[in-house]
Protein backbone atom coordinates (compact mmCIF):
# COMPACT_ATOMS: atom_id res chain seq x y z
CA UNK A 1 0.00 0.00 0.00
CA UNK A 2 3.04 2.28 0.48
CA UNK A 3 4.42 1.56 -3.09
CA UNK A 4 2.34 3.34 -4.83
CA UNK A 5 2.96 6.49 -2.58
CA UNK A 6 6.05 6.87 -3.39
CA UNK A 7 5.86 8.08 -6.96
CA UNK A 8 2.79 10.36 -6.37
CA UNK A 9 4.98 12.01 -3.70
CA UNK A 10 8.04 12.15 -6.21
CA UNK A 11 6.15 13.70 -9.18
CA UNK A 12 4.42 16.27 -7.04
CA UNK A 13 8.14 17.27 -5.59
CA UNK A 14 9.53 17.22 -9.06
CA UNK A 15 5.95 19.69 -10.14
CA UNK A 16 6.68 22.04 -7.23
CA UNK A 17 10.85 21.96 -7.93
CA UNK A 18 9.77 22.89 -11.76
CA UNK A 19 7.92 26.00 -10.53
CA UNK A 20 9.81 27.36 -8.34
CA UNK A 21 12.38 29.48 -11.31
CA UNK A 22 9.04 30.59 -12.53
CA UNK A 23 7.99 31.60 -8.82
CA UNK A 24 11.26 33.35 -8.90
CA UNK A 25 11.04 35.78 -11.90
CA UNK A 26 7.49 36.88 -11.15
CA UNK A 27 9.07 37.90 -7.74
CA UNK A 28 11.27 40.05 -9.07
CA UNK A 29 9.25 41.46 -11.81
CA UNK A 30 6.84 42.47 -9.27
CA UNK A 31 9.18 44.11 -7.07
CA UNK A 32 10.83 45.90 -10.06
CA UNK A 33 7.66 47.98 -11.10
CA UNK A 34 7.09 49.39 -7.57
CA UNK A 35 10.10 50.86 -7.49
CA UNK A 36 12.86 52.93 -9.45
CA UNK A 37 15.45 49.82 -9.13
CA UNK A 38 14.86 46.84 -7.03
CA UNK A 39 16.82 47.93 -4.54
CA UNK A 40 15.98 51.77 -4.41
CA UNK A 41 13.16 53.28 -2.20
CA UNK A 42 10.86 55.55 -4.63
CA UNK A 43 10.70 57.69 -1.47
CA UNK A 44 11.63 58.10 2.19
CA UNK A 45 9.59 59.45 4.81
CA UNK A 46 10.33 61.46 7.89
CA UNK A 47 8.33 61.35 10.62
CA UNK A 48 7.13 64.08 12.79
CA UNK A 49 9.59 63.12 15.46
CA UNK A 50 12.39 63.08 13.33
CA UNK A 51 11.71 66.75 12.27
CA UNK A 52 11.46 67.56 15.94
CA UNK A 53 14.91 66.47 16.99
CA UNK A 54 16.23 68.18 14.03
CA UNK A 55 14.63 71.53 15.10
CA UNK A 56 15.38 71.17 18.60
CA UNK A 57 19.00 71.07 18.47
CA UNK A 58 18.62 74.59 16.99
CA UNK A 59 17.40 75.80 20.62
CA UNK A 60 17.57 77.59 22.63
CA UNK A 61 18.08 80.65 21.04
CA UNK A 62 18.97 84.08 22.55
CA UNK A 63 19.56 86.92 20.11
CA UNK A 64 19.12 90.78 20.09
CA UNK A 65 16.51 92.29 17.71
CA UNK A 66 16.07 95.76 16.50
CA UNK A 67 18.87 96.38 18.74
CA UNK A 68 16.02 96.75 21.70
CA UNK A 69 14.90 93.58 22.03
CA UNK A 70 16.41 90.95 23.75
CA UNK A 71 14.54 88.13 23.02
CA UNK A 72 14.95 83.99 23.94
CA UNK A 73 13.29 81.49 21.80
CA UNK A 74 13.34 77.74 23.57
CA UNK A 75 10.63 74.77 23.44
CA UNK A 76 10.11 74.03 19.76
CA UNK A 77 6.94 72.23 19.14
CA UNK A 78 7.09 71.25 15.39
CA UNK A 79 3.82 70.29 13.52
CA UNK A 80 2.19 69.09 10.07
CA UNK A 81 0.17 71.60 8.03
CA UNK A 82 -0.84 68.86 5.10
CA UNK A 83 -3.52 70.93 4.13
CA UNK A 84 -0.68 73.89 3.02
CA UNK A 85 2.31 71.89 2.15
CA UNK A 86 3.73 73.32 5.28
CA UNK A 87 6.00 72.92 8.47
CA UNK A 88 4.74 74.30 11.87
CA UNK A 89 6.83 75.30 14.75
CA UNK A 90 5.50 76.81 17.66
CA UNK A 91 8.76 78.19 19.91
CA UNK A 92 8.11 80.00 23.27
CA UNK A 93 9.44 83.30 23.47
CA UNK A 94 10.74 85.78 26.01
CA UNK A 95 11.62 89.35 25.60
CA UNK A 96 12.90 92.22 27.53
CA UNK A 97 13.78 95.89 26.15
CA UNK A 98 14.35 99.09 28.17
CA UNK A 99 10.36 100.34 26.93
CA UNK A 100 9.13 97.75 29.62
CA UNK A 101 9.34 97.41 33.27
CA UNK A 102 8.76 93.62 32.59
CA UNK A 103 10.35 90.65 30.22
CA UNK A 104 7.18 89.69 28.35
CA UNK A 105 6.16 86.11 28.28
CA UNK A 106 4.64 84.30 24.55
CA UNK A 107 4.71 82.27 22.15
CA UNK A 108 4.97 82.72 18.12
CA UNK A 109 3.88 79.91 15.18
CA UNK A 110 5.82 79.67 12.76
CA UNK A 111 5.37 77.95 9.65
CA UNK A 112 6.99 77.23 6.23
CA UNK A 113 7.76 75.76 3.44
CA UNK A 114 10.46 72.94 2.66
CA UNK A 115 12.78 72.35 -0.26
CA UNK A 116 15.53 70.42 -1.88
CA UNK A 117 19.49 71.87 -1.46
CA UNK A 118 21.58 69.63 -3.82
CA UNK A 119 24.95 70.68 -2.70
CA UNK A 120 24.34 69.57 1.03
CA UNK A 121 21.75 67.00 -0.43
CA UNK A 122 19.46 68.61 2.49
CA UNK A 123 16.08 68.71 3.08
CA UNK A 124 15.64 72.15 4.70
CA UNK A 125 13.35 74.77 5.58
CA UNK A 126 12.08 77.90 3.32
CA UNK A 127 10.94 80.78 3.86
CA UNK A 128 9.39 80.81 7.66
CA UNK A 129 7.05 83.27 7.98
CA UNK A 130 5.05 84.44 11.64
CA UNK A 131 1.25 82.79 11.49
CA UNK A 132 0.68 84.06 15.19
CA UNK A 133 2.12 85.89 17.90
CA UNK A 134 0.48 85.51 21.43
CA UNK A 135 1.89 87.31 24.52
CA UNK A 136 0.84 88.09 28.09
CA UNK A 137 0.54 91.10 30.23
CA UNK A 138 1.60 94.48 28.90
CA UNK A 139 2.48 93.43 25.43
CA UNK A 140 -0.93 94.11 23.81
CA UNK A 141 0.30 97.29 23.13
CA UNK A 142 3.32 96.07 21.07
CA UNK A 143 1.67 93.33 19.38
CA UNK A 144 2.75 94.50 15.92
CA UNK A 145 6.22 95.26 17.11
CA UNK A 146 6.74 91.67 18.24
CA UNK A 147 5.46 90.10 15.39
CA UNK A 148 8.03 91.80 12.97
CA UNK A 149 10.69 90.81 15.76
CA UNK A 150 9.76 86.94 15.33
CA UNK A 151 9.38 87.19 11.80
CA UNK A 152 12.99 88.75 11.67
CA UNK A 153 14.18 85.86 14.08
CA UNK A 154 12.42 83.30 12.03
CA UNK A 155 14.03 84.46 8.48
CA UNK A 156 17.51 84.50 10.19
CA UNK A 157 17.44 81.38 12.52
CA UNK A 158 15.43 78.87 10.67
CA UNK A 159 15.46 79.88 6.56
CA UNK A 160 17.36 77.21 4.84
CA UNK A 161 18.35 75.15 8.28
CA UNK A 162 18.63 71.42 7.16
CA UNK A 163 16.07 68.47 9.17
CA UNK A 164 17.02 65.82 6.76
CA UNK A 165 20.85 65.30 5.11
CA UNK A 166 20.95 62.21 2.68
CA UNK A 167 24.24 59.97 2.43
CA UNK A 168 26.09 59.63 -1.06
CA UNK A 169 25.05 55.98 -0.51
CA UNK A 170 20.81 57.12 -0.58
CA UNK A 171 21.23 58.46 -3.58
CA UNK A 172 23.15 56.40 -5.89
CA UNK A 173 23.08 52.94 -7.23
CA UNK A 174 24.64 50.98 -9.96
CA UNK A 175 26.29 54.08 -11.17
CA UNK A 176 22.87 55.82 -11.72
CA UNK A 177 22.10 58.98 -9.13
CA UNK A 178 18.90 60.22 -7.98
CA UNK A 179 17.76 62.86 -5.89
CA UNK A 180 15.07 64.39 -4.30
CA UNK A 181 11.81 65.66 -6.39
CA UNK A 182 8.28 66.37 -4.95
CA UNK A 183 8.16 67.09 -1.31
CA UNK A 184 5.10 66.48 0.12
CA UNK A 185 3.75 67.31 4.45
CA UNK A 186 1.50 64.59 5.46
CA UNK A 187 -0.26 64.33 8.77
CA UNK A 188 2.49 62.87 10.34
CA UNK A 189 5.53 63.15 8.19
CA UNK A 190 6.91 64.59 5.44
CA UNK A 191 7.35 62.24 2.11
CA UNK A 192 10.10 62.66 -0.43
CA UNK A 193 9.94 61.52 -3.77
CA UNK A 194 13.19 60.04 -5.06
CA UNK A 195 13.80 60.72 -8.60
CA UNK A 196 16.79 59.52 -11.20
CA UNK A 197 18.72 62.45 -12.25
């Protein structure tokens, strides 16, 4: 009764053995049209953390402004804007200037946009502009002062500052080099599409 086991079992190893090359090259193919080589991404993603601990190492921050202010930046909170393409940072803010008896105690938002620096292959920030201004006390007064302070601060301190630099080693392979096209925020990320040159 075992006899004629034997030979079914052999024939359906020898059937399975047969398929596997076929198995093989549909693999491949497969993973070959998701993806600009096998063996390069299409894109890499950032998360929202990641973007954090590259702005944070930027504060804290104490600088003069207007030569009147003295103002200290500190506590970055950095956020997705997916609906404008754009980074937010919210940094809280202290100044002090010889007008007030009183440092003044706030916060500003910052947000902007993000772009593509090929000769540091960085990701970095562009253009950060002030979306809101909110301080306590006697500041009310000098709202509109303040603002152009932080925008001022922002356009020094944060335009073209790098949260992502790629290795050689990301961007080439097999002789062929890519780099960095659309850049796009996402709820909790940023995506960037990874192009051949």
């Amino acid at each position: 009764m075992t006899e004629p086991v034997a030979p079914l079992r052999r024939r359906f190893v020898r059937a399975g053995l047969m398929a596997l090359p076929a198995l093989a090259l549909a693999s491949k193919a497969h993973a070959a049209s998701n993806s600009i080589f096998p063996f390069i991404p299409d894109h890499y993603t950032f998360s929202t953390q990641q973007v954090q601990a590259a702005v944070a190492r930027k504060f804290p921050l104490q600088r003069t402004a207007s030569q009147i202010f003295d103002v200290v930046l500190s506590n970055p909170v950095v956020g997705m804007a997916p609906d404008r393409n754009r980074v937010t940072v919210r940094v809280d803010a202290r100044l002090s200037t010889p007008f007030m008896p009183n440092p003044v105690i706030g916060a500003f938002t910052l947000s902007t946009q993000l772009g593509y620096d090929a000769p540091s292959r960085s990701v970095i920030l562009v253009s950060p502009s002030v979306d809101d201004a909110q301080f306590t006390g006697d500041a009310a007064q000098y709202n509109q002062q303040i603002a152009s302070v932080g925008a001022q601060l922002a356009a020094q301190l944060l335009d073209r500052y790098p949260i992502h630099t790629f290795k050689p080693e990301e961007l080439q392979f097999a002789g062929v080099s890519y780099e960095p096209g659309t850049i796009t925020v996402l709820t909790n990320g940023i995506r960037v599409q990874i192009v051949e040159k």
